[in-house]
PDB file of N, CA and C in Angstrom:
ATOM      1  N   UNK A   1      -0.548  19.544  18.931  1.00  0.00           N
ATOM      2  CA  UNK A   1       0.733  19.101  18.382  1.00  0.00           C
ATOM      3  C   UNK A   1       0.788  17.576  18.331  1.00  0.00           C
ATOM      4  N   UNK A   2       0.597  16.814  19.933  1.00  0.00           N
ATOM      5  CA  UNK A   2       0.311  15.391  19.483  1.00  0.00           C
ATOM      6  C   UNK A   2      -0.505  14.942  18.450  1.00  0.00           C
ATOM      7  N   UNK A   3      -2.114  15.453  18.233  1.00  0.00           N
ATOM      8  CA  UNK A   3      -2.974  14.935  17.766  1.00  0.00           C
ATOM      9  C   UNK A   3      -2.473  15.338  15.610  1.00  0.00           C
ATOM     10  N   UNK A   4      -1.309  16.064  15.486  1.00  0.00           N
ATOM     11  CA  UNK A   4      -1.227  16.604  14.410  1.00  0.00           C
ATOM     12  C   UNK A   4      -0.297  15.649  13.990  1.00  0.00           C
ATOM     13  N   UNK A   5       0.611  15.104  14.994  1.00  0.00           N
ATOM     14  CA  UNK A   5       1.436  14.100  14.750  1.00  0.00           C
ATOM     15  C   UNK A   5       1.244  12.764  14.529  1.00  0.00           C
ATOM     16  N   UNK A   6       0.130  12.596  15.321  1.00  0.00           N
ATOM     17  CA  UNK A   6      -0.787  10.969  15.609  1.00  0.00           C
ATOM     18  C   UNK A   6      -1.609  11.264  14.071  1.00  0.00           C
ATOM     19  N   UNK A   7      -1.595  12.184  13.143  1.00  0.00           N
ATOM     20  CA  UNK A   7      -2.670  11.800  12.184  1.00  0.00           C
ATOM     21  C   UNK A   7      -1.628  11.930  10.744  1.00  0.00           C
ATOM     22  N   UNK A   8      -0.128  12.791  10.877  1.00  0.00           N
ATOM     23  CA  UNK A   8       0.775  12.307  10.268  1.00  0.00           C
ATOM     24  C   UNK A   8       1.059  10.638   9.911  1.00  0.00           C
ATOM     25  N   UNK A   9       1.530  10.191  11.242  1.00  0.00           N
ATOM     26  CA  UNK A   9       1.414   8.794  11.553  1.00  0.00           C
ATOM     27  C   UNK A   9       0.360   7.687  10.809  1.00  0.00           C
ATOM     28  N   UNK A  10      -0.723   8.139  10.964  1.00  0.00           N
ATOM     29  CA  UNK A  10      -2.125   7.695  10.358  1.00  0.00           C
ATOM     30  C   UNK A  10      -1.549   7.790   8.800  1.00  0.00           C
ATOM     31  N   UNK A  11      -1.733   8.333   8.178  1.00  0.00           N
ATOM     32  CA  UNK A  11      -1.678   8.924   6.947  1.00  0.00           C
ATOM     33  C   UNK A  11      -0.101   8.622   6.357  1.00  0.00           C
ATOM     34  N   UNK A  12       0.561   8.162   7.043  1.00  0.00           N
ATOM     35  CA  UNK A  12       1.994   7.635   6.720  1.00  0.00           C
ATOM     36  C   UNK A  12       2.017   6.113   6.848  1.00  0.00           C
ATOM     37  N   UNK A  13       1.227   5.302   7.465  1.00  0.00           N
ATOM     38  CA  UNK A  13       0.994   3.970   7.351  1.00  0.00           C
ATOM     39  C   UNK A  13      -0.686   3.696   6.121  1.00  0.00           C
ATOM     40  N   UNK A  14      -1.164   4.708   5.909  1.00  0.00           N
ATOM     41  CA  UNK A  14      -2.219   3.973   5.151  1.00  0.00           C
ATOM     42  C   UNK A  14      -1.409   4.575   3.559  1.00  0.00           C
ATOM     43  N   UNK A  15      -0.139   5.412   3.425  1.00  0.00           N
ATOM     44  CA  UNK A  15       0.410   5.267   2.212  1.00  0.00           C
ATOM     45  C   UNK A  15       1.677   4.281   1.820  1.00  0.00           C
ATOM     46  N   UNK A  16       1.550   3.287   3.207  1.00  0.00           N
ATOM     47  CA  UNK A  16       2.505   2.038   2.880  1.00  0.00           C
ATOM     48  C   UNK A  16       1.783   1.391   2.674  1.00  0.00           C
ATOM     49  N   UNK A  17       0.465   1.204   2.911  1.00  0.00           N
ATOM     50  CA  UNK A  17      -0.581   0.242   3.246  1.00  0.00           C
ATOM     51  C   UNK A  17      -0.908   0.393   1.659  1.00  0.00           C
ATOM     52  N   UNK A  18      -1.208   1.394   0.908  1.00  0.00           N
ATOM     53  CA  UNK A  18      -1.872   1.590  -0.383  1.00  0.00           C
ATOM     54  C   UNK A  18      -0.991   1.024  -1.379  1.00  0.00           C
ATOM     55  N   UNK A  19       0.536   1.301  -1.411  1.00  0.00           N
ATOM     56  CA  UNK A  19       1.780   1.125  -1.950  1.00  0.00           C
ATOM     57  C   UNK A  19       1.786  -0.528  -2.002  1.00  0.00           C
ATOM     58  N   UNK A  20       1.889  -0.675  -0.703  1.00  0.00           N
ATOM     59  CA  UNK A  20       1.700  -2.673  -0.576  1.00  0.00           C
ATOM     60  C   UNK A  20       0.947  -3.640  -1.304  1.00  0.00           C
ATOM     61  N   UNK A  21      -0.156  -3.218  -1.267  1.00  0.00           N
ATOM     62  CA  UNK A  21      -1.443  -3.611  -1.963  1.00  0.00           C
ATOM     63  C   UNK A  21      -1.338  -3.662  -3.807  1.00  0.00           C
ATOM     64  N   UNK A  22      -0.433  -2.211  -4.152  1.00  0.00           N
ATOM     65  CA  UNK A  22      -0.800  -1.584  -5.078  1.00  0.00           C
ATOM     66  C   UNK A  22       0.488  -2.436  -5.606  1.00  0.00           C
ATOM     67  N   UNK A  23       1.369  -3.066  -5.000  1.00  0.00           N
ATOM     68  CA  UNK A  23       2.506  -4.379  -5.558  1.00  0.00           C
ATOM     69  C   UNK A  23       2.266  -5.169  -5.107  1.00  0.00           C
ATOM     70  N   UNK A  24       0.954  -6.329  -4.244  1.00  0.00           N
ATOM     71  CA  UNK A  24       0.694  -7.292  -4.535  1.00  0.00           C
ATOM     72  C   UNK A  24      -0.485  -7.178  -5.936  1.00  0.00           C
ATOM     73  N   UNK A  25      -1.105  -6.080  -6.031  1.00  0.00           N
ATOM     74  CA  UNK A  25      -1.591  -6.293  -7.385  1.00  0.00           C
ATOM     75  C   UNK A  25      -1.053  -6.310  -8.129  1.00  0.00           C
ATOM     76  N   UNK A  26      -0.153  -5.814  -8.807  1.00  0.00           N
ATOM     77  CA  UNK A  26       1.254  -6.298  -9.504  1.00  0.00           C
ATOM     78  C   UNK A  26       1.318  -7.151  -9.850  1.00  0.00           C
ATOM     79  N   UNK A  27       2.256  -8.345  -8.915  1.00  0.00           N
ATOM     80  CA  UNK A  27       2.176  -9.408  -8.873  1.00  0.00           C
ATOM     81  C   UNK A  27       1.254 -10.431  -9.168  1.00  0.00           C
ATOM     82  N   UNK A  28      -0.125  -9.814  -8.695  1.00  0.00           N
ATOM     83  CA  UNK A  28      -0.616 -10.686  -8.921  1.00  0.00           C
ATOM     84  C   UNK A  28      -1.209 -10.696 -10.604  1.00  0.00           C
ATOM     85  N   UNK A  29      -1.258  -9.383 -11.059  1.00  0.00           N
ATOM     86  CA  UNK A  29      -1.033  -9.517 -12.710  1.00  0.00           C
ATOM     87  C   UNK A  29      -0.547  -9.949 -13.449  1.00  0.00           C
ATOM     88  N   UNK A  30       0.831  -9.812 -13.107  1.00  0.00           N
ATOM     89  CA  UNK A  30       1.751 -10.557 -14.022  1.00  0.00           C
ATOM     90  C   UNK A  30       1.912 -11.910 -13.374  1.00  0.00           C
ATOM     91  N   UNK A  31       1.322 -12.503 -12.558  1.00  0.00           N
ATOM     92  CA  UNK A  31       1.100 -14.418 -12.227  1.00  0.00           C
ATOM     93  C   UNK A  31      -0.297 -14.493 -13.254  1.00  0.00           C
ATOM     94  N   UNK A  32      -1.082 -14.107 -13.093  1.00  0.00           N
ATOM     95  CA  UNK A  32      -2.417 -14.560 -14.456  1.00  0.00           C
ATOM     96  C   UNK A  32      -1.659 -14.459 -15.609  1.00  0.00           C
ATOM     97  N   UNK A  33      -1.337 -13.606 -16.145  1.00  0.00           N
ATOM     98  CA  UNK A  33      -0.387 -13.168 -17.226  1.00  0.00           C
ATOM     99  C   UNK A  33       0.430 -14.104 -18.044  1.00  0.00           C
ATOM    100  N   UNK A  34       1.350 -14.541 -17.381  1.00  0.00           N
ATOM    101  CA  UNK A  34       2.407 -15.838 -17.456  1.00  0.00           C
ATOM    102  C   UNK A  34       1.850 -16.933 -17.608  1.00  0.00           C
ATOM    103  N   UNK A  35       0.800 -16.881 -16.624  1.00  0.00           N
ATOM    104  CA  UNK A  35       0.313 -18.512 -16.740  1.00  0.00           C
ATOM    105  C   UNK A  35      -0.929 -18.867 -17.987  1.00  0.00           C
ATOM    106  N   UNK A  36      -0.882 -17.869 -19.189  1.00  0.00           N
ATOM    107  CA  UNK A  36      -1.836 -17.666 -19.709  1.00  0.00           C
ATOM    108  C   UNK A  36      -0.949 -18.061 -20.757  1.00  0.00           C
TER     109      UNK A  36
END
């Protein structure tokens, strides 16, 4: 039960982690973009 919860956990920070990333790439598209 812990170890099912501890990998919830896991798997619930590496889909903020992917999300984060996936809007500084974003950003960082539309900054080349603009400055073009």
């Amino acid at each position: 039960m812990i170890q099912n919860r501890k990998l919830l956990t896991g798997i619930r920070k590496f889909l903020h982690f992917s999300i984060d990333s996936l809007g500084l790439l974003k950003i960082f598209w539309v900054a080349i973009f603009s400055s073009h």
